[in-house]
Structures are given as C-alpha cells and as structure tokens.
Protein backbone atom coordinates (compact mmCIF):
# COMPACT_ATOMS: atom_id res chain seq x y z
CA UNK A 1 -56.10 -38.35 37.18
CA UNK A 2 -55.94 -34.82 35.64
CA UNK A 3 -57.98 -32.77 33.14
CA UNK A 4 -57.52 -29.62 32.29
CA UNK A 5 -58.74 -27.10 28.81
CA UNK A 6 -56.09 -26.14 26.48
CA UNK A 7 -55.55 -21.82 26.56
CA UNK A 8 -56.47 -19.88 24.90
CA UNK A 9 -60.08 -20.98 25.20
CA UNK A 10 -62.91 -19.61 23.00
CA UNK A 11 -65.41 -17.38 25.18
CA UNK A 12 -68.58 -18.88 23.80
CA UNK A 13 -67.25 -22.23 22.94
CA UNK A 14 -69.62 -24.35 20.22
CA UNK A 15 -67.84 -27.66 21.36
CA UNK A 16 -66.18 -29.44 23.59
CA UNK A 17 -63.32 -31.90 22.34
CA UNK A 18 -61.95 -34.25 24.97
CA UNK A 19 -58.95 -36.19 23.82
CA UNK A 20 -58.58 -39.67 26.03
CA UNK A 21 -55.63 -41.57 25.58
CA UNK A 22 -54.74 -45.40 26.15
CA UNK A 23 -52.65 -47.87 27.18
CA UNK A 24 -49.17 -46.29 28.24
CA UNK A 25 -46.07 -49.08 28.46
CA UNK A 26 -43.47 -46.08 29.56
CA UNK A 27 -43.09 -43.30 31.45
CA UNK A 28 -43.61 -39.77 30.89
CA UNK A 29 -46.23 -37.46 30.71
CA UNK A 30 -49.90 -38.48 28.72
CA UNK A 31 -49.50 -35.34 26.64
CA UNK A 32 -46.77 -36.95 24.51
CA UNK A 33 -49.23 -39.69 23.53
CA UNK A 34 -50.56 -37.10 21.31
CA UNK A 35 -47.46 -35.87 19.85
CA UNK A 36 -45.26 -38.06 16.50
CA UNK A 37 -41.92 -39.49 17.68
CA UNK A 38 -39.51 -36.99 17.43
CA UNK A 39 -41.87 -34.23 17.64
CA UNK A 40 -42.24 -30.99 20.12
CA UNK A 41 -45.09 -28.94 21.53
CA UNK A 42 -45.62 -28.14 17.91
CA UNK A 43 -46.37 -31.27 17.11
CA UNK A 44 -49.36 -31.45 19.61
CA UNK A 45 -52.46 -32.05 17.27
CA UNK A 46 -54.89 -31.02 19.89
CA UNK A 47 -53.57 -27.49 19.51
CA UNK A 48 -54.20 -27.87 15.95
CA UNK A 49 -57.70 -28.92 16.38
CA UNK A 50 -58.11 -25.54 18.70
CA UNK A 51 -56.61 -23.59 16.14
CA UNK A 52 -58.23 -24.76 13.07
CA UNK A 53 -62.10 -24.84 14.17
CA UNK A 54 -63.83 -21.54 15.93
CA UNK A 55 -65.37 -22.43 18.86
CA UNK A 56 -64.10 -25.26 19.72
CA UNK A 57 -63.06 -25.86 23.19
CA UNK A 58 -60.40 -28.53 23.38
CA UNK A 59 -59.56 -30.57 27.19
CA UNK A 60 -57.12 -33.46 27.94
CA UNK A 61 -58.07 -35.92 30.16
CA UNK A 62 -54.68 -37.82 32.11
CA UNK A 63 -55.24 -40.82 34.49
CA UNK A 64 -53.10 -43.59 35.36
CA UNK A 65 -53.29 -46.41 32.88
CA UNK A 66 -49.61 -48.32 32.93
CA UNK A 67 -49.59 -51.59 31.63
CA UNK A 68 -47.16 -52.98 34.15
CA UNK A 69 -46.74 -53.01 38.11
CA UNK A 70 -43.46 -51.66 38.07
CA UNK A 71 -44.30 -48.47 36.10
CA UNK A 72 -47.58 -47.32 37.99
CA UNK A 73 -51.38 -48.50 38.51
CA UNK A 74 -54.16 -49.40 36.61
CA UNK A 75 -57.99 -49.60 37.62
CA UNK A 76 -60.58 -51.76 36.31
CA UNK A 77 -62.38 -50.36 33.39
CA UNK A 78 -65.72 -50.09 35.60
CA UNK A 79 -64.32 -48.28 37.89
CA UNK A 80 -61.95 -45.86 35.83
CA UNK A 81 -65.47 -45.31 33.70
CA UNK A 82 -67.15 -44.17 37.05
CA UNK A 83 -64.01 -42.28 38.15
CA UNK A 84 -63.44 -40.08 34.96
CA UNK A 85 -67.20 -39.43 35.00
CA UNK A 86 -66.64 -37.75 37.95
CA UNK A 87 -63.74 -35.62 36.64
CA UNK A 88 -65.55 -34.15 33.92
CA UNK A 89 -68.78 -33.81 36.01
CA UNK A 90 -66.87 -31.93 38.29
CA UNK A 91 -65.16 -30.04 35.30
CA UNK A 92 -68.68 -28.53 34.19
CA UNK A 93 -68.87 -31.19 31.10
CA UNK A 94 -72.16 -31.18 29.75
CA UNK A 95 -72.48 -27.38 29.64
CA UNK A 96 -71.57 -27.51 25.48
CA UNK A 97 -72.11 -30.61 23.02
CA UNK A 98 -69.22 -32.74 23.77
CA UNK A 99 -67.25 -34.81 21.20
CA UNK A 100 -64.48 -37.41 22.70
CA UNK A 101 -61.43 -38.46 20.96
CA UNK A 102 -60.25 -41.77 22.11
CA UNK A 103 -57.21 -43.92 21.45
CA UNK A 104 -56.47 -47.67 22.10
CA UNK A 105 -57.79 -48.46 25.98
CA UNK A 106 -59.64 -44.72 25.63
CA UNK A 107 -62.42 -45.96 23.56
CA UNK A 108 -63.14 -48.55 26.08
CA UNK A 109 -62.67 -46.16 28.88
CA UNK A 110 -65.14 -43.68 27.23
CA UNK A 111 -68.22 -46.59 26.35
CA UNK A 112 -67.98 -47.48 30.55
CA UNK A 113 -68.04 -43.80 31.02
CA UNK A 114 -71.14 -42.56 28.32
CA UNK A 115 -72.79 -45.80 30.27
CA UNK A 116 -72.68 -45.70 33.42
CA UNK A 117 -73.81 -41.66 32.97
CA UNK A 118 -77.18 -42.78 32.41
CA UNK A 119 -77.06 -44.63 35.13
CA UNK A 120 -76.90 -42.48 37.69
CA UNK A 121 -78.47 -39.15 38.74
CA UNK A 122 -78.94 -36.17 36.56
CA UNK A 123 -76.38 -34.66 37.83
CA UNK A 124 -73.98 -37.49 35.66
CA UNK A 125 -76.66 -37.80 33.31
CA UNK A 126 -75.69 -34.57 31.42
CA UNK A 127 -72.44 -35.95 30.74
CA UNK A 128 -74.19 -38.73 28.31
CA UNK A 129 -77.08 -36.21 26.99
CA UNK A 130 -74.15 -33.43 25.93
CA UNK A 131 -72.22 -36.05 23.63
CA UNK A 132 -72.66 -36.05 19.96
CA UNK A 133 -69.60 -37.62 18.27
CA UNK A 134 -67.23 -40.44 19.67
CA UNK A 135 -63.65 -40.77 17.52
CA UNK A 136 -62.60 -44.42 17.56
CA UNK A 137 -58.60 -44.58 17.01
CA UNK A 138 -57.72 -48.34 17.15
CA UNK A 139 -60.15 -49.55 19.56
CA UNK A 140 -60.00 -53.18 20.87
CA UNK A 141 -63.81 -53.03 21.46
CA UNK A 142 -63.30 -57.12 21.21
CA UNK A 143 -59.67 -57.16 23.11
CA UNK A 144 -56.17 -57.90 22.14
CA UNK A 145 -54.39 -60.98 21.53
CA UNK A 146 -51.46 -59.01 22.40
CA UNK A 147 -52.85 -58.38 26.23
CA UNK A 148 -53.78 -62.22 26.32
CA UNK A 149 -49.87 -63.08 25.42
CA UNK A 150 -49.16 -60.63 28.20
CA UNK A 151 -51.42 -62.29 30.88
CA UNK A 152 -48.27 -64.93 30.88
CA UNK A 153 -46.43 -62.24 33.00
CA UNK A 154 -49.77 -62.15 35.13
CA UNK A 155 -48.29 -61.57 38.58
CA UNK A 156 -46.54 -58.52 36.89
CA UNK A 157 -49.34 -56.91 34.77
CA UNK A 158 -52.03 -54.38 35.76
CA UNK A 159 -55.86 -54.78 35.04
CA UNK A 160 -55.51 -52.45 32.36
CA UNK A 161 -53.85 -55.24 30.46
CA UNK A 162 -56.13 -58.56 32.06
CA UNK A 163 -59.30 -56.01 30.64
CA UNK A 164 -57.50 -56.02 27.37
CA UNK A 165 -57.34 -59.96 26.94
CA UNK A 166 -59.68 -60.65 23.92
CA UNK A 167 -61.04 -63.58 25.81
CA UNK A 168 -62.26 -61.35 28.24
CA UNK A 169 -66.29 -61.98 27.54
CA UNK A 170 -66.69 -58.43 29.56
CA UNK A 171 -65.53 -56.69 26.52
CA UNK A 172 -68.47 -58.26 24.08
CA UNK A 173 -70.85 -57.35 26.88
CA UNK A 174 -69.79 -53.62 26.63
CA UNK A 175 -69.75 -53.32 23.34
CA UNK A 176 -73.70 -54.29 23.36
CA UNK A 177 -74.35 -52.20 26.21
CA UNK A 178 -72.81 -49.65 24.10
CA UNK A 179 -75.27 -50.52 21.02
CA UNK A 180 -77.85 -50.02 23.29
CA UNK A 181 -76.95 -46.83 25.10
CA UNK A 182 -77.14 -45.54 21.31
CA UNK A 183 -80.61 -46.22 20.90
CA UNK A 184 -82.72 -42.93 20.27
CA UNK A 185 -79.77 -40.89 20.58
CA UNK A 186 -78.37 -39.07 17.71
CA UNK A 187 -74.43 -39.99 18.57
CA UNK A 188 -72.07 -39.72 15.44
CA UNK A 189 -69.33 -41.94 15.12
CA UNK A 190 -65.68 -41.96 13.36
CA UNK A 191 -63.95 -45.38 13.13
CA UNK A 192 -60.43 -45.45 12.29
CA UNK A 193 -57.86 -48.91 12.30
CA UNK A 194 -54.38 -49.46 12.05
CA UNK A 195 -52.93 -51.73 9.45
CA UNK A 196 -49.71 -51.74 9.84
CA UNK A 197 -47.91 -54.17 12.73
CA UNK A 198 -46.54 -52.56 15.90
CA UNK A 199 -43.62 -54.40 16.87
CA UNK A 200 -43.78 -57.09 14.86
CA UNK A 201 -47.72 -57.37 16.31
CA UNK A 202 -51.35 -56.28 15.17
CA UNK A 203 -52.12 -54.57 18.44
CA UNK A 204 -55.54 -54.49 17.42
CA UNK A 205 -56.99 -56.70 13.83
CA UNK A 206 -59.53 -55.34 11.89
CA UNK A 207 -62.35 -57.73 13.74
CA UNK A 208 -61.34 -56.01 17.57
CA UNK A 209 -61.71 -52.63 15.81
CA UNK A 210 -65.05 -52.89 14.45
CA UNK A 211 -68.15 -52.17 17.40
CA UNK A 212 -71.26 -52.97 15.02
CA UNK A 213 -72.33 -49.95 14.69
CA UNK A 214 -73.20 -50.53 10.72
CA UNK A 215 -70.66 -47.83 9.94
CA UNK A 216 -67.10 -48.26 7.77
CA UNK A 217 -63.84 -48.71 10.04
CA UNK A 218 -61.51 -46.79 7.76
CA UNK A 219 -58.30 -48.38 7.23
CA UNK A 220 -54.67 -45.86 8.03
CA UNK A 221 -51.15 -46.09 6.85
CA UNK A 222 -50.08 -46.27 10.42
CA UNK A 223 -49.35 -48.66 13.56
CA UNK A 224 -51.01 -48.60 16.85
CA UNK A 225 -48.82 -45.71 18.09
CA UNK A 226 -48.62 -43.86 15.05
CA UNK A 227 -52.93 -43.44 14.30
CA UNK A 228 -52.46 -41.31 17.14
CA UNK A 229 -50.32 -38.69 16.32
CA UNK A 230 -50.19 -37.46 13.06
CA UNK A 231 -47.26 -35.71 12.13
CA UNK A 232 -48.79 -32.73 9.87
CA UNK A 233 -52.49 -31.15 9.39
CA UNK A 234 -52.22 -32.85 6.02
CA UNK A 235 -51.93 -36.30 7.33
CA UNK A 236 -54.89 -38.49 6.74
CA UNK A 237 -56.23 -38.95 10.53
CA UNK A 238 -56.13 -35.25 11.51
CA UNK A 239 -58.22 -34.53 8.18
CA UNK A 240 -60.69 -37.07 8.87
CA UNK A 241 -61.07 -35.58 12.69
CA UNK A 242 -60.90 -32.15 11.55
CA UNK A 243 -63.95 -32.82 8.84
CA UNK A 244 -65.70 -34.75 11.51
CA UNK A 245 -65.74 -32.39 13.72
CA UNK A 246 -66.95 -29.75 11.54
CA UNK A 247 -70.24 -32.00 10.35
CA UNK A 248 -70.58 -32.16 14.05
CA UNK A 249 -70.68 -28.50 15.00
CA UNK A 250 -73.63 -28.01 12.24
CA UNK A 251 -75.56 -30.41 13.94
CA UNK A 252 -78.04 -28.61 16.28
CA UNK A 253 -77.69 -27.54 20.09
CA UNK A 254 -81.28 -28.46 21.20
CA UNK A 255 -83.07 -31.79 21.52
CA UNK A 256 -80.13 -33.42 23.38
CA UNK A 257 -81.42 -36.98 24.46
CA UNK A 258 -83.51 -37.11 27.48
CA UNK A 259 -82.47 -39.16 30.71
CA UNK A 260 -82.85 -42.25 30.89
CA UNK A 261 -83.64 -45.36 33.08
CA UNK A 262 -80.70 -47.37 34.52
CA UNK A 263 -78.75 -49.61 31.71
CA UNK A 264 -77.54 -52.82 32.57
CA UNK A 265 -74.91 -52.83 35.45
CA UNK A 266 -70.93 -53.49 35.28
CA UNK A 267 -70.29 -56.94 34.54
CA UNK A 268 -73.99 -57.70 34.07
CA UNK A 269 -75.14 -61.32 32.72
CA UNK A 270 -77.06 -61.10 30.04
CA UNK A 271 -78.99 -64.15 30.86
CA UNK A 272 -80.11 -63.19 34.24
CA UNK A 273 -79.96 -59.39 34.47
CA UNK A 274 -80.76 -57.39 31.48
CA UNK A 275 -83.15 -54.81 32.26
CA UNK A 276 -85.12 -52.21 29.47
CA UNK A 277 -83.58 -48.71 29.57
CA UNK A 278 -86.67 -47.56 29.32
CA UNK A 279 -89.86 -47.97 31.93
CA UNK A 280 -92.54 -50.27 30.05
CA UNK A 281 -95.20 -51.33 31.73
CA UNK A 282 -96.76 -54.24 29.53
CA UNK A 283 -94.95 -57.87 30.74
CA UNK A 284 -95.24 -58.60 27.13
CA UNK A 285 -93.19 -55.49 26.07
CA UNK A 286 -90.91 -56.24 28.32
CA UNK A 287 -90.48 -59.71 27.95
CA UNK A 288 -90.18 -58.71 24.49
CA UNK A 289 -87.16 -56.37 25.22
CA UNK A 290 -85.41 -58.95 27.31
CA UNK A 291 -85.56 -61.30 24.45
CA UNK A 292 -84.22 -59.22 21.13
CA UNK A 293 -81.45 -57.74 23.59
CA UNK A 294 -80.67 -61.38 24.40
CA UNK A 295 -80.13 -62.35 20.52
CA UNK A 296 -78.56 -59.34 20.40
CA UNK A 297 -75.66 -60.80 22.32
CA UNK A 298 -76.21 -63.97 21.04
CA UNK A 299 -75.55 -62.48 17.34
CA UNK A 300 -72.69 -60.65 18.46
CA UNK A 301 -70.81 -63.82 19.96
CA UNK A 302 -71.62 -65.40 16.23
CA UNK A 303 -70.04 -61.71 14.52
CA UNK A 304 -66.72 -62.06 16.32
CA UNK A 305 -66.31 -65.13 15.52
CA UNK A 306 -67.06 -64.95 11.59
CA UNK A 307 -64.40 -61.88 11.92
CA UNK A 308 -61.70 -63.76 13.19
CA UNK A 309 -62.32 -66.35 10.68
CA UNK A 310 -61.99 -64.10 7.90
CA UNK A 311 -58.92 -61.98 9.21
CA UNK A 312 -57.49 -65.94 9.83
CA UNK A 313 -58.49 -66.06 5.88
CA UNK A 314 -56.67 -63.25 4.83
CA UNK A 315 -53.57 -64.30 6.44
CA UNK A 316 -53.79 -67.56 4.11
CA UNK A 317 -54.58 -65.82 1.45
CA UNK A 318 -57.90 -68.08 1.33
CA UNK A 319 -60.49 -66.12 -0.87
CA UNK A 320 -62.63 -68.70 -0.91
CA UNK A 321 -63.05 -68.55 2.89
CA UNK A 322 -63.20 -65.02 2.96
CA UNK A 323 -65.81 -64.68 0.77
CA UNK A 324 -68.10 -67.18 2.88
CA UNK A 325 -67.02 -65.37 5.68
CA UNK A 326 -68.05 -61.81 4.13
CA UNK A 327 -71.52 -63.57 3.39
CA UNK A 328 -71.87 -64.63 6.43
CA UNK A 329 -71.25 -61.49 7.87
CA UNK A 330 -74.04 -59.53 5.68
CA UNK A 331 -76.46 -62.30 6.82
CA UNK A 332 -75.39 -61.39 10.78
CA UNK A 333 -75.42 -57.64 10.30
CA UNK A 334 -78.78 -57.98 8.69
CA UNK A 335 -80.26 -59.83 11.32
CA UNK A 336 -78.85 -57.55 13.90
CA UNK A 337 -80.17 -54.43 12.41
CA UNK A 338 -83.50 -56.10 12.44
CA UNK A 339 -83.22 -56.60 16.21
CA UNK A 340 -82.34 -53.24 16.68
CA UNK A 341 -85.05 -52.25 14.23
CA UNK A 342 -87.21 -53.97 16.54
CA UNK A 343 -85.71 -52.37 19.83
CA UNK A 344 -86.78 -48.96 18.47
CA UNK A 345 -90.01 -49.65 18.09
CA UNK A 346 -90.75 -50.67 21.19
CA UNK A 347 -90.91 -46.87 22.37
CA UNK A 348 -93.37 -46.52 20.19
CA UNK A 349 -95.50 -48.82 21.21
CA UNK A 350 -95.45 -47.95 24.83
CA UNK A 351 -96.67 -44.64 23.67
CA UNK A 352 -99.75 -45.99 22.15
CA UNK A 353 -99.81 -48.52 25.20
CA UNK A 354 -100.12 -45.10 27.59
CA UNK A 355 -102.28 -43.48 25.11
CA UNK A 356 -104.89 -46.11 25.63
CA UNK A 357 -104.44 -46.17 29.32
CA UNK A 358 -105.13 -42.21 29.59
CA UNK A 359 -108.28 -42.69 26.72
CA UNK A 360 -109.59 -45.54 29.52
CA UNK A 361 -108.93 -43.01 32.05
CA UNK A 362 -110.79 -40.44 30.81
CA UNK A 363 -113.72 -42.48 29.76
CA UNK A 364 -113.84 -44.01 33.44
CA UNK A 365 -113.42 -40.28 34.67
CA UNK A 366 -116.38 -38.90 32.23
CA UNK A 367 -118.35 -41.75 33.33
CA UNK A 368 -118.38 -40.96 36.90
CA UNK A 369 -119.00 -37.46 36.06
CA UNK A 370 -122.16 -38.20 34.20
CA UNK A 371 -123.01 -41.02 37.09
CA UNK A 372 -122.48 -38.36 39.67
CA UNK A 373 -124.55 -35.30 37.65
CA UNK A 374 -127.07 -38.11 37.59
CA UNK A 375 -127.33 -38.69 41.68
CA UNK A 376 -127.31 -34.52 41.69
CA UNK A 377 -130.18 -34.55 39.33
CA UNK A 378 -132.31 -37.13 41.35
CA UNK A 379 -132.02 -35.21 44.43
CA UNK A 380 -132.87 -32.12 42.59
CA UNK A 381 -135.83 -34.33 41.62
CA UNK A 382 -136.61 -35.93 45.27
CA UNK A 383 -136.13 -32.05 46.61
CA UNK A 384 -139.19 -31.07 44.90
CA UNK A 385 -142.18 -33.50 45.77
C-alpha cells in the first residue's frame, strides 16, 4: 500500500484528485495502469489532469490487488476499504474537497471506503465529509461474470477475484449502502462503461456498470483496459474527467456534510440489521426507516435482474423483450426514487418531532415557573398576617 501527491503540487490546492486503480492480472508497477499500451511517462493522464486545472492537487493511491496467488495478495474489500481509509487519513485527506477517480475493482474499493468513514470517529469522518465527486470507470458495482468463470481456478485465485463474482449478494448490499451514504450529501457523480470486449469478454455489461444513482452511464469506444488510459487530452474519457472536474471546483468549499451516525456494518443483513444513519427517536420513524430501506433492497434485487434480461435481449437482437424490459425498468426506477423520496423526508420530520418536544419542554418549564412564583407569592402573603 502506497500513496503519494504528484510534484509539482499547487501551494493552495482547490482539490484533491485521487486516482484508485483495479484489478491488476500482471506485474509491474500500479502507475502503468494509468498509462495507454505502448505509452511512457508522457502518457500518464494524471499529470495531465495536474497540468490542465489550477489548483488541483493530484495523489495516487497503490495497494496490492493481484488477481492470482502466484502474482501477490489480495484483501477482502471490507478490509482494503478500512485499510486505505487509513492511508489517506494519515495522508491529511480531508483538508481540501476531494474527488476520487476509480477504475474496475477501485470503484468498489472507494464505496467500502466513503462508508465505513462515517462509521467511525471524526477523525475518519472527514475523509467522507471532504468528497464531492466520485469518477466511475467500468465499475462492476453488480460483479463480473468473468470473476465467477474464474472462481473454477478457486484454490488459485485471490479474494479480489471471489469479491468480483456477480453472484456475490455482498456486492448488491454495497451498492445500497452506497445509495444511502448519499443521502443529504451533495456527492457528484461521473459514470463511464466500456463497450467493447476485452479478450474476447465483457469484463463488465452495461447492467454491472450502472449503481442506481438515476444518472446516465455514458457509453466509450474502449475495453476494460483501455477506459483507463486515454491515449491523448483529446480522447473522449480525459474530456469528460477534465469537464467534470471543473463543474466540481465551482461548487462551494463550505457546508460539507455533517457526521453522521454509524451505517450499516460490512456484510450486514438487511433483514436483521439495518440501522437509520441518523438518530430518530419516534419507533414509528424508525420502523418506518427500516422498512423503505428494506424495499429498497428488495427493488434493487428486481433492477438487476430486469438488466440482465435486457442486455440477454440485446444479444438476441429481441426488441420486443427489450422494450418490456426498458418499461419495466422506468416502473422500478420510479418506485425507487419514491423510496428514496421518502428516506429524505424523514429528517424532516424528526425536526418537527424535536421541535415539539422542546415547545412541551418549555411549556412544562414556564409552568413550573409560574407554579413556583405562585408558592413565592403565598408566602409573601402568609408573611404578612
């Protein structure tokens, strides 16, 4: 595990930029994961990204992520989320707004991270409060059938790769962990896909790349590898970063997102152990909370599955079944943003909820005053016969 800023660095950086790479199958050093095949060290786009934008303070984060025994280790995506937290908290992350860029495995790596940084003390919490953008390249926030091939060779694979499996139900449960880390913070996203095939494979189809987030997942003339590393400053996914970035940096440095309560734990079960992120006092709040976070997962489950059966659609060429499929989709997304309609208004209503409880206070508190002026009175009274 390494991290370390790119030099020259601005002296009153604007921004942070943390590039976070994925899945590595060979050897040699992360860096190159950023860099076209064939390219140098002018090639490396996070230069670029340093060089193109004032202010911006650009870092690369390194940690061991091989795919197979025999060319390193792998942790569990828990605890690599805990252990890069820890890295950048002991970097100083958290000082500037951050903004991560995350490839393949990276996007996972970051959700565990921005999670479990509200989880824990202040101290981590900054970590989650700092970040306003998260760059999505080729994401498998559902999993890869690719990695579930793999798990044939299961003595011989790392965890990195058993995480991957898109039967893995862990990977469903982050993603609406994720969904609800994002509520009441003002987190800007950029969703980008590959479409072309990667050795004959789609490392990652169109339903894996897509978190719910009710935003587009833009489509690139590339393959998993490629989406990473554009070749020029004219190629499509550096422009799209570059003009992300730039929206970002305009957005204002106050009224970063409070702390807030535990989220769910690692590996939670959503039928026994979802808990509110916030405090609410009211059982029927919080019952209410349990239950739109539960049909929130329930309504996820039904979302991946309508995705696969359209991307099995396109592959027949069936537009019949794609169009029921794209229906059925706008009926799912509609009823999710509903329940997290709902979720957000909760906050409100625990406001109103404490409002009353101070108004009964101070009612109870003026009526003891008047009670006790009263008792002061009568004595005043009984004092002079």
């Amino acid at each position: 595990m390494s991290f370390r800023f790119l030099s020259p660095q601005p002296s009153s950086p604007v921004l942070d930029v943390i590039f976070v790479h994925g899945l590595r199958f060979g050897s040699g050093s992360p860096l190159t994961d950023w860099v076209p095949r064939g390219g140098d060290a002018s090639s490396f786009w996070p230069d670029w990204i340093r060089e193109d934008i004032d202010g911006v303070r650009v870092g690369i984060l390194s940690y061991e992520t091989a795919a197979f025994k025999l060319k390193g280790t792998a942790m569990s995506l828990d605890d690599r989320g805990l252990n890069v937290l820890s890295e950048l908290r002991a970097e100083g992350i958290g000082q500037n707004p951050v903004v991560f860029i995350a490839h393949s495995l990276g996007g996972l790596v970051v959700k565990e991270m921005l999670i479990r940084s509200s989880e824990l003390d202040p101290g981590y919490n900054v970590i989650a409060n700092a970040c306003r953008g998260v760059v999505f390249l080729a994401t498998p926030h559902y999993g890869s059938p690719g990695a579930r091939l793999l798990l044939a060779a299961r003595p011989f694979v790392t965890a990195a790769i058993k995480t991957l499996s898109d039967k893995n139900p862990y990977l469903t449960q982050l993603t609406s962990r994720y969904r609800t880390w994002l509520l009441n913070r003002d987190v800007k996203h950029l969703l980008l896909r590959e479409s072309f095939l990667t050795d004959g494979f789609m490392i990652v189809p169109p339903s894996s790349s897509d978190p719910g987030l009710d935003l587009p997942v833009i489509a690139v003339d590339a393959d998993h590898r490629t989406i990473a590393a554009p070749e020029t400053r004219e190629a499509f996914v550096y422009k799209q970063v570059k003009y992300f970035l730039e929206k970002v940096i305009q957005m204002p440095r106050v009224g970063l997102a409070p702390p807030q309560s535990p989220a769910p734990a690692s590996g939670a079960v959503p039928s026994t152990t979802i808990e509110p992120p916030i405090e609410i006092q009211s059982d029927v709040l919080k019952a209410s909370f349990i239950a739109l976070e539960r049909s929130l997962f329930v309504l996820e489950d039904s979302r991946l599955e309508v995705l696969r059966d359209r991307d099995a659609a396109e592959l027949l060429d069936a537009d019949h079944l794609i169009y029921i499929a794209e229906n059925k989709l706008k009926s799912i997304d509609r009823e999710i943003g509903e329940a997290q309609r709902r979720l957000k208004e909760i906050p409100a209503y625990i406001e109103l909820e404490v409002r009353a409880d101070e108004a009964t206070a101070q009612a109870a508190a003026a009526r003891a005053f008047n009670d006790q002026q009263k008792d002061f009175e009568n004595d005043d009274i009984w004092n002079t016969l």
